[in-house]
C-alpha atoms as a PDB file:
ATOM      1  CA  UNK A   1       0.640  -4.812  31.558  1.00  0.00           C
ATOM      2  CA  UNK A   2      -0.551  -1.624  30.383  1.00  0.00           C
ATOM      3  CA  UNK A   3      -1.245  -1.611  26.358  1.00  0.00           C
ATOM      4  CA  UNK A   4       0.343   1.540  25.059  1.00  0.00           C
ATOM      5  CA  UNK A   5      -0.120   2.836  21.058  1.00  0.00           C
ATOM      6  CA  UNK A   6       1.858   5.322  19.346  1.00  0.00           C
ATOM      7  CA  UNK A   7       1.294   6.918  15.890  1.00  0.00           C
ATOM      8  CA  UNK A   8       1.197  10.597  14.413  1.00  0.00           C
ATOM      9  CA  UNK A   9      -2.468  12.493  14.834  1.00  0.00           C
ATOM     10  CA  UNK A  10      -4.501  15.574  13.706  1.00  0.00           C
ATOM     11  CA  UNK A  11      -5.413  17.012  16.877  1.00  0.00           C
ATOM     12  CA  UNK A  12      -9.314  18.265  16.761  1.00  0.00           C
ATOM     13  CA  UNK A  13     -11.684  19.698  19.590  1.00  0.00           C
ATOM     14  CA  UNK A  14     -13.865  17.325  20.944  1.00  0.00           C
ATOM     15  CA  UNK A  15     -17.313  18.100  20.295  1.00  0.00           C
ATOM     16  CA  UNK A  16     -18.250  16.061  23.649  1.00  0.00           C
ATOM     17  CA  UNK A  17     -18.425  18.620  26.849  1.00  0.00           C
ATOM     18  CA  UNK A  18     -15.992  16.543  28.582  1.00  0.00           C
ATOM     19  CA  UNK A  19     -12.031  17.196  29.182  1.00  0.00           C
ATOM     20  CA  UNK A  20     -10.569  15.731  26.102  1.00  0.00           C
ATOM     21  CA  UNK A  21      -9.260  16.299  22.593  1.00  0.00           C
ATOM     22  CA  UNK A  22     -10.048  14.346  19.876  1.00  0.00           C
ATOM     23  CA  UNK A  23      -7.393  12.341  17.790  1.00  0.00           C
ATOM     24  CA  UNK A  24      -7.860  11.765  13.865  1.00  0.00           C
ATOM     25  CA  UNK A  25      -4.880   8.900  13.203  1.00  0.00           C
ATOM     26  CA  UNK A  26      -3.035  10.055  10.177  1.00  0.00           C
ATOM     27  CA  UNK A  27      -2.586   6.502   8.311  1.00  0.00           C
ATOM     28  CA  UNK A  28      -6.139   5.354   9.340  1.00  0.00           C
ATOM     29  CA  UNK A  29      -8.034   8.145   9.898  1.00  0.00           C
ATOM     30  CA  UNK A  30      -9.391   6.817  13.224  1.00  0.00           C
ATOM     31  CA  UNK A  31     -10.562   8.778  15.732  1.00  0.00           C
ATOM     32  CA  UNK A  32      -9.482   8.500  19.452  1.00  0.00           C
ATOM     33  CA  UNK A  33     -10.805  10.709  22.560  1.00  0.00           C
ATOM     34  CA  UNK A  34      -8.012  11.340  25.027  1.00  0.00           C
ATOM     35  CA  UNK A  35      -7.746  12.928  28.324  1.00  0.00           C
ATOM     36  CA  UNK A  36      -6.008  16.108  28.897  1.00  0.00           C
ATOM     37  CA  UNK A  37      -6.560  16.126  33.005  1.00  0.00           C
ATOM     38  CA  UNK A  38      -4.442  14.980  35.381  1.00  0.00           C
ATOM     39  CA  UNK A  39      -0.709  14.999  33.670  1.00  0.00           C
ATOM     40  CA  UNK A  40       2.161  16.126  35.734  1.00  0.00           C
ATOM     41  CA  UNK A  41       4.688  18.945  35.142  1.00  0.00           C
ATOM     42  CA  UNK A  42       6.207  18.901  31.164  1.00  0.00           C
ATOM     43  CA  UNK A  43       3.304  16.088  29.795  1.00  0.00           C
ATOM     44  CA  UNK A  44       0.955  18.820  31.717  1.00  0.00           C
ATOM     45  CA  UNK A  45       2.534  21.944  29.737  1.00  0.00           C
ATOM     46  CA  UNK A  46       2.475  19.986  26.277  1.00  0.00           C
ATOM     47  CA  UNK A  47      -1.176  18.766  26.350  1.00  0.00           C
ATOM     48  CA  UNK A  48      -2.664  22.647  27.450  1.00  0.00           C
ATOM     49  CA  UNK A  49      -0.696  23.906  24.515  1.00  0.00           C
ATOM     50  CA  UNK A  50      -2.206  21.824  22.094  1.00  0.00           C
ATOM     51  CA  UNK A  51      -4.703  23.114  19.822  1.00  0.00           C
ATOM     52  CA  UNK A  52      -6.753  22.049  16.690  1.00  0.00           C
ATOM     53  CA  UNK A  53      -4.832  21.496  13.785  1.00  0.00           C
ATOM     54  CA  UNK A  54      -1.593  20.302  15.628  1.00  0.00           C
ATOM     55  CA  UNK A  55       0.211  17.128  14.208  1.00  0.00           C
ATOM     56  CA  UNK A  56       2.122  15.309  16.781  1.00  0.00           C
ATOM     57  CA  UNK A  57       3.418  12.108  17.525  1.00  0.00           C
ATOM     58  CA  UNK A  58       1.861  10.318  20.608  1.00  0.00           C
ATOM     59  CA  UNK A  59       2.494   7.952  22.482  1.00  0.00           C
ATOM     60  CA  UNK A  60      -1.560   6.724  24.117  1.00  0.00           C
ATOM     61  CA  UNK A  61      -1.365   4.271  27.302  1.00  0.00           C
ATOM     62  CA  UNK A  62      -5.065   3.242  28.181  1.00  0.00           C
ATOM     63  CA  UNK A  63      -6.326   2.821  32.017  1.00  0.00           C
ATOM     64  CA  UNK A  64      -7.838   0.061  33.323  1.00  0.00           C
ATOM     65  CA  UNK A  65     -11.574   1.439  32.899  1.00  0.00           C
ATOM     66  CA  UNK A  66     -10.438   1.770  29.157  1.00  0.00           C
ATOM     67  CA  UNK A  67      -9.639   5.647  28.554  1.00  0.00           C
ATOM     68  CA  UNK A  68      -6.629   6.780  26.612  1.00  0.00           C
ATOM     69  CA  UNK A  69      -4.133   9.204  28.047  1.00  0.00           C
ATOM     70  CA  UNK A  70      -1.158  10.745  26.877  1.00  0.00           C
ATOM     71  CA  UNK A  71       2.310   9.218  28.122  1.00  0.00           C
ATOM     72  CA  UNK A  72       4.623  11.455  25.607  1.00  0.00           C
ATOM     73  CA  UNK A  73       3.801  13.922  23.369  1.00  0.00           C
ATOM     74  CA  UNK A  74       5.983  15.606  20.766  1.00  0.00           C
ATOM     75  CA  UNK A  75       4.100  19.071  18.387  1.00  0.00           C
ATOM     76  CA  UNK A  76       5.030  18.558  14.435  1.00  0.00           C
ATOM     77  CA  UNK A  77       3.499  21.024  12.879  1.00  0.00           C
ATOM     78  CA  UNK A  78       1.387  23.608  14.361  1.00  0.00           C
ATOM     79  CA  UNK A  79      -1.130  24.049  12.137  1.00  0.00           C
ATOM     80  CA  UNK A  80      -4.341  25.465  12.852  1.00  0.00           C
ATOM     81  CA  UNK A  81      -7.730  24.867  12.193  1.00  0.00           C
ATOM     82  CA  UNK A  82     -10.405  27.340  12.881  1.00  0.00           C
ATOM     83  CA  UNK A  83     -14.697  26.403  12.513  1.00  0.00           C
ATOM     84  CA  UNK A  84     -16.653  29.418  11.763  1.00  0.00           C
ATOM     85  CA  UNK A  85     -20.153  29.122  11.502  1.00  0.00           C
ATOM     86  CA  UNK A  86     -23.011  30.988  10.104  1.00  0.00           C
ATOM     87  CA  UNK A  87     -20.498  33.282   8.081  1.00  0.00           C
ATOM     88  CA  UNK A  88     -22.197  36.675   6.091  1.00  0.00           C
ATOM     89  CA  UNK A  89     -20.614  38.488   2.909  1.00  0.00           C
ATOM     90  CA  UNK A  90     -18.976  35.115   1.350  1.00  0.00           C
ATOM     91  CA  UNK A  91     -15.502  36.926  -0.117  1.00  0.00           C
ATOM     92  CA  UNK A  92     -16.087  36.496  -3.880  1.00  0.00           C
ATOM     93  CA  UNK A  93     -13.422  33.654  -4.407  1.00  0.00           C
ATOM     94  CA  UNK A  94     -15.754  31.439  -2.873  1.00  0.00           C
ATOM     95  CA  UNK A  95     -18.918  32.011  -4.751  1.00  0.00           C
ATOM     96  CA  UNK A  96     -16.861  31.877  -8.126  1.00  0.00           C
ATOM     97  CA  UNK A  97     -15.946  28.831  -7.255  1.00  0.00           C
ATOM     98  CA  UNK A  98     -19.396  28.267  -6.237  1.00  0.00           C
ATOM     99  CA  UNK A  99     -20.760  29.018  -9.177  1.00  0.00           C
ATOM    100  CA  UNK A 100     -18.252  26.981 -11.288  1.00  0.00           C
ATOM    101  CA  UNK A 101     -19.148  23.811  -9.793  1.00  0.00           C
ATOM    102  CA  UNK A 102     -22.938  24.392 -10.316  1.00  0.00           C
ATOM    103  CA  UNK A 103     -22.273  25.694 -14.269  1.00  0.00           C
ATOM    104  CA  UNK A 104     -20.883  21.984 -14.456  1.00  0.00           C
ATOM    105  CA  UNK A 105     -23.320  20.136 -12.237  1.00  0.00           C
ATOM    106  CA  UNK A 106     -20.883  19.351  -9.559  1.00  0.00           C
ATOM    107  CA  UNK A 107     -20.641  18.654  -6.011  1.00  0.00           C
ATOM    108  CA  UNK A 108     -17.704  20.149  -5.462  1.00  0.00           C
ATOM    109  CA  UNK A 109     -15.024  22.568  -6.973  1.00  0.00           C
ATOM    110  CA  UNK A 110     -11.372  24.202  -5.391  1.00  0.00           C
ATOM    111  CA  UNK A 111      -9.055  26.833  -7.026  1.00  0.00           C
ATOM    112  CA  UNK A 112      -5.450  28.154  -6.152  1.00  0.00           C
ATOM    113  CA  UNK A 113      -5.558  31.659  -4.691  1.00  0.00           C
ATOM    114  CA  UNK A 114      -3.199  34.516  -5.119  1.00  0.00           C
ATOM    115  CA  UNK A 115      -1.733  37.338  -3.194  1.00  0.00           C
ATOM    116  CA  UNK A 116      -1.293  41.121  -4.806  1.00  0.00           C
ATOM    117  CA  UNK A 117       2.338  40.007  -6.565  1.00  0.00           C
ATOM    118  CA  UNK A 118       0.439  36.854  -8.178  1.00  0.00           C
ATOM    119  CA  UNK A 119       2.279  34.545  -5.518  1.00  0.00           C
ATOM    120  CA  UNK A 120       0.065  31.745  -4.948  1.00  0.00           C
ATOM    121  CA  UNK A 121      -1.230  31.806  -0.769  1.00  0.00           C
ATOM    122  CA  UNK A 122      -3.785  29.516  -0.457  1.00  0.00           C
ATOM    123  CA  UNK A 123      -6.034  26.639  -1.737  1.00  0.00           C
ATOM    124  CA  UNK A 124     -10.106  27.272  -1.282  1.00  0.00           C
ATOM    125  CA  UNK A 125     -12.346  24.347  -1.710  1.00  0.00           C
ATOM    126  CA  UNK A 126     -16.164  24.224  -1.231  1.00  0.00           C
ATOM    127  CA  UNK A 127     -18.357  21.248  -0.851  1.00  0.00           C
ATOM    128  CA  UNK A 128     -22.301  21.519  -1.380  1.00  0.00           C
ATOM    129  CA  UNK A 129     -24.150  21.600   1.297  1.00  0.00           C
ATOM    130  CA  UNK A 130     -25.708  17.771   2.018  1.00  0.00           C
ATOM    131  CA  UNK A 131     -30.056  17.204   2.181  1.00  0.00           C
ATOM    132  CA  UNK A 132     -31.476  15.804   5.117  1.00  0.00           C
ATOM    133  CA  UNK A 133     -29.740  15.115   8.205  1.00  0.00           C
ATOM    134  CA  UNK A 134     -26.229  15.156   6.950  1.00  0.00           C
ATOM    135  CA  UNK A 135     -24.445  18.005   8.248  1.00  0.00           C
ATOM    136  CA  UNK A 136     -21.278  18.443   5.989  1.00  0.00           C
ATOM    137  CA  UNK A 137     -19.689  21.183   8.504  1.00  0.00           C
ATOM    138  CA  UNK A 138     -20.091  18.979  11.847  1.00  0.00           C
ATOM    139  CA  UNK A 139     -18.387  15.874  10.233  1.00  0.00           C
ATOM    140  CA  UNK A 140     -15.252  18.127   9.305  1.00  0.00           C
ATOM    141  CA  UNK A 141     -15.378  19.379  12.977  1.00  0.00           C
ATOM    142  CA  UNK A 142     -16.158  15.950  14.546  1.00  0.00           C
ATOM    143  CA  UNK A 143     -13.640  14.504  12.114  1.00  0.00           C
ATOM    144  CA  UNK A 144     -15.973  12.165  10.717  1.00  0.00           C
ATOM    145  CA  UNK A 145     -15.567  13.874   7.142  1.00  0.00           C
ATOM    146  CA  UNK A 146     -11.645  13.573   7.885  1.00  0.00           C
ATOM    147  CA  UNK A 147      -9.705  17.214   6.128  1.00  0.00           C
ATOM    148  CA  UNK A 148      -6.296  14.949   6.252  1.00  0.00           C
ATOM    149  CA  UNK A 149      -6.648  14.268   2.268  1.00  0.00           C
ATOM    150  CA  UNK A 150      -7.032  18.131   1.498  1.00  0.00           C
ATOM    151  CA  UNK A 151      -3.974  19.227   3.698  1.00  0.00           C
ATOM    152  CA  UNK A 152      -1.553  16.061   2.264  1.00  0.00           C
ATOM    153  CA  UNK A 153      -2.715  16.868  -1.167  1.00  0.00           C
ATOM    154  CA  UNK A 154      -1.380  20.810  -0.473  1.00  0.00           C
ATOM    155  CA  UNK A 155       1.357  19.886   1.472  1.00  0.00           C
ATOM    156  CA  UNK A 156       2.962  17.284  -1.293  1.00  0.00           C
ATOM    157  CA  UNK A 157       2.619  20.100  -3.954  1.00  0.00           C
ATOM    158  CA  UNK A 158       4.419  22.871  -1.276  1.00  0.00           C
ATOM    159  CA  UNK A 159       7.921  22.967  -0.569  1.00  0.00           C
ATOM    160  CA  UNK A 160       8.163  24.336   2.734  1.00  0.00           C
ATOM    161  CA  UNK A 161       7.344  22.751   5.637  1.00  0.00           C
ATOM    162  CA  UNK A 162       5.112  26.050   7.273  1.00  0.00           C
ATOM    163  CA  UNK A 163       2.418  25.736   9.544  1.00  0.00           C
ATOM    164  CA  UNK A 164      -1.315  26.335   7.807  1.00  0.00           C
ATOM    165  CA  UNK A 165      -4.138  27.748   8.987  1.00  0.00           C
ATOM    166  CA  UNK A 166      -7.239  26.219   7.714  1.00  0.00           C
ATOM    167  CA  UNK A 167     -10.646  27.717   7.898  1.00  0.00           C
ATOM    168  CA  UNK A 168     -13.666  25.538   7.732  1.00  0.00           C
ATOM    169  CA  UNK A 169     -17.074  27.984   7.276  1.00  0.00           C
ATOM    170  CA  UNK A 170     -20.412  27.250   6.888  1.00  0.00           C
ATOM    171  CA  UNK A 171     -22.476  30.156   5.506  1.00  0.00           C
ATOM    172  CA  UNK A 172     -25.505  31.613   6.763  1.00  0.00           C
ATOM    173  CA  UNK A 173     -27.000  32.140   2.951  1.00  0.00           C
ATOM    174  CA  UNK A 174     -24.718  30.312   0.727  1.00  0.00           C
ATOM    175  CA  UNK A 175     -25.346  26.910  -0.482  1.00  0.00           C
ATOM    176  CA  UNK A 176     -22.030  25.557   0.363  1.00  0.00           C
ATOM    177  CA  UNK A 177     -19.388  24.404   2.791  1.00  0.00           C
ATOM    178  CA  UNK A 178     -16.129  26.130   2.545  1.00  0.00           C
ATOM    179  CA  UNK A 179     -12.703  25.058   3.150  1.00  0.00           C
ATOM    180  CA  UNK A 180     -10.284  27.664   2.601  1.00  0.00           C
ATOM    181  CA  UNK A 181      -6.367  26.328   3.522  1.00  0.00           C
ATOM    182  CA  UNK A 182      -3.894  29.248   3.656  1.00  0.00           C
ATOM    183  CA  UNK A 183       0.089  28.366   3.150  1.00  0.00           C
ATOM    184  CA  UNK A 184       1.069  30.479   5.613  1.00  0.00           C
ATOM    185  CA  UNK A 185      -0.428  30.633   9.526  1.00  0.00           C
ATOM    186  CA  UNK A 186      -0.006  33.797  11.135  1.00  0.00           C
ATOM    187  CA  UNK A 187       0.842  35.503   7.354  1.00  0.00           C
ATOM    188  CA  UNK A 188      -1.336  38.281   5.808  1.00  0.00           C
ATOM    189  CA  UNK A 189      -4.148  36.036   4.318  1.00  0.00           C
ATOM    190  CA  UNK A 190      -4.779  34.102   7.516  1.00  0.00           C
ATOM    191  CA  UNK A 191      -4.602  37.224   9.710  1.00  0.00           C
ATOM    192  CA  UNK A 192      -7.223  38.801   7.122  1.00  0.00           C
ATOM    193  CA  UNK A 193      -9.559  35.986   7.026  1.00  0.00           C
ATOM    194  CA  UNK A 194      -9.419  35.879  10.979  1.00  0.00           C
ATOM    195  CA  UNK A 195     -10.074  39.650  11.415  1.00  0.00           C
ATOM    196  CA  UNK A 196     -12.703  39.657   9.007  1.00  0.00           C
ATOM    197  CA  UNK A 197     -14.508  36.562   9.983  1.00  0.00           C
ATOM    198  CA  UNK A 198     -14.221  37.159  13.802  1.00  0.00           C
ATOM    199  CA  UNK A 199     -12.142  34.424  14.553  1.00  0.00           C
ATOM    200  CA  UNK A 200      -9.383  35.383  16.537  1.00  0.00           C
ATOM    201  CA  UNK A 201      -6.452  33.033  18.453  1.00  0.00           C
ATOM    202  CA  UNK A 202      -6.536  32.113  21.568  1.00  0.00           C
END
């Protein structure tokens, strides 16, 4: 009898080289590797569109040796998250913040941001960057560091039910991790921060 789960997840890249995506559970947080080879016709179409940041509801069945594979899959939300690394010329948003959190000794610090006609666009939170071997920007992309409590704590204060685009950077001369969630994917904000950071769609 095979042993089948189902559950909504936070679909991530895998940062193994193998053919896979990587699954953060949404109640638990737990993290599942699943296939995406070897599906037939619609199942096929559903798992090649998926991308990181997409919240579906899945339906795993595990074969014998163990692995999980997809036997239904259903997109929620398309959300997208994008990993830029070894960003230059830190838009000044961030380093206020920045600076903030050091003027009061914290770790940590976030602020609402604003279009031109004061309409708030975005939430922008940055995380000092950890000593020693702790690598703050691989455990958001590895979802070991899971970015689930940011998004719910944006989405339960937002009234719409739009996609995001989320953009986790890493500077190249900053002391800090950045996580900058914009309300609306595919609006002017995230198609700003993507031109100017070089991080285009697929």
């Amino acid at each position: 009898m095979e042993l089948t789960t189902s559950g909504r997840f936070r679909v991530l890249d895998s940062p193994r080289e193998r053919p896979e995506l990587l699954l953060i559970d949404l109640d638990s947080f737990d993290p599942t590797y699943v296939e995406t080879q070897g599906y037939d016709d619609a199942l096929a179409d559903a798992v090649d569109r998926l991308r990181p940041g997409f919240v579906v509801e899945a339906t795993l069945t595990w074969t014998e040796d163990g692995t999980p594979r997809f036997a239904s899959l259903d997109v929620e939300r398309e959300t997208r998250l994008e990993f830029v690394d070894g960003v230059t010329g830190v838009f000044e948003a961030a380093r206020e913040t920045w600076q903030t959190a050091e003027a009061e000794n914290e770790g940590m610090n976030s602020r609402v941001t604003y279009d031109t006609d004061g309409a708030p666009n975005g939430v922008l939170y940055v995380f000092a960057k950890q000593a020693g071997a702790r690598d703050l920007f691989e455990e958001f992309r590895s979802g070991v560091r899971p970015i689930e409590p940011l998004l719910q704590r944006v989405n339960e204060n937002r009234d719409d039910d739009d996609p995001r685009e989320v953009f986790v950077m890493r500077p190249a001369d900053e002391p800090f991790v950045l996580v900058y969630i914009v309300f609306r994917a595919d609006g002017v904000l995230a198609n700003t921060v993507r031109d100017t950071y070089d991080c285009p769609r697929e």
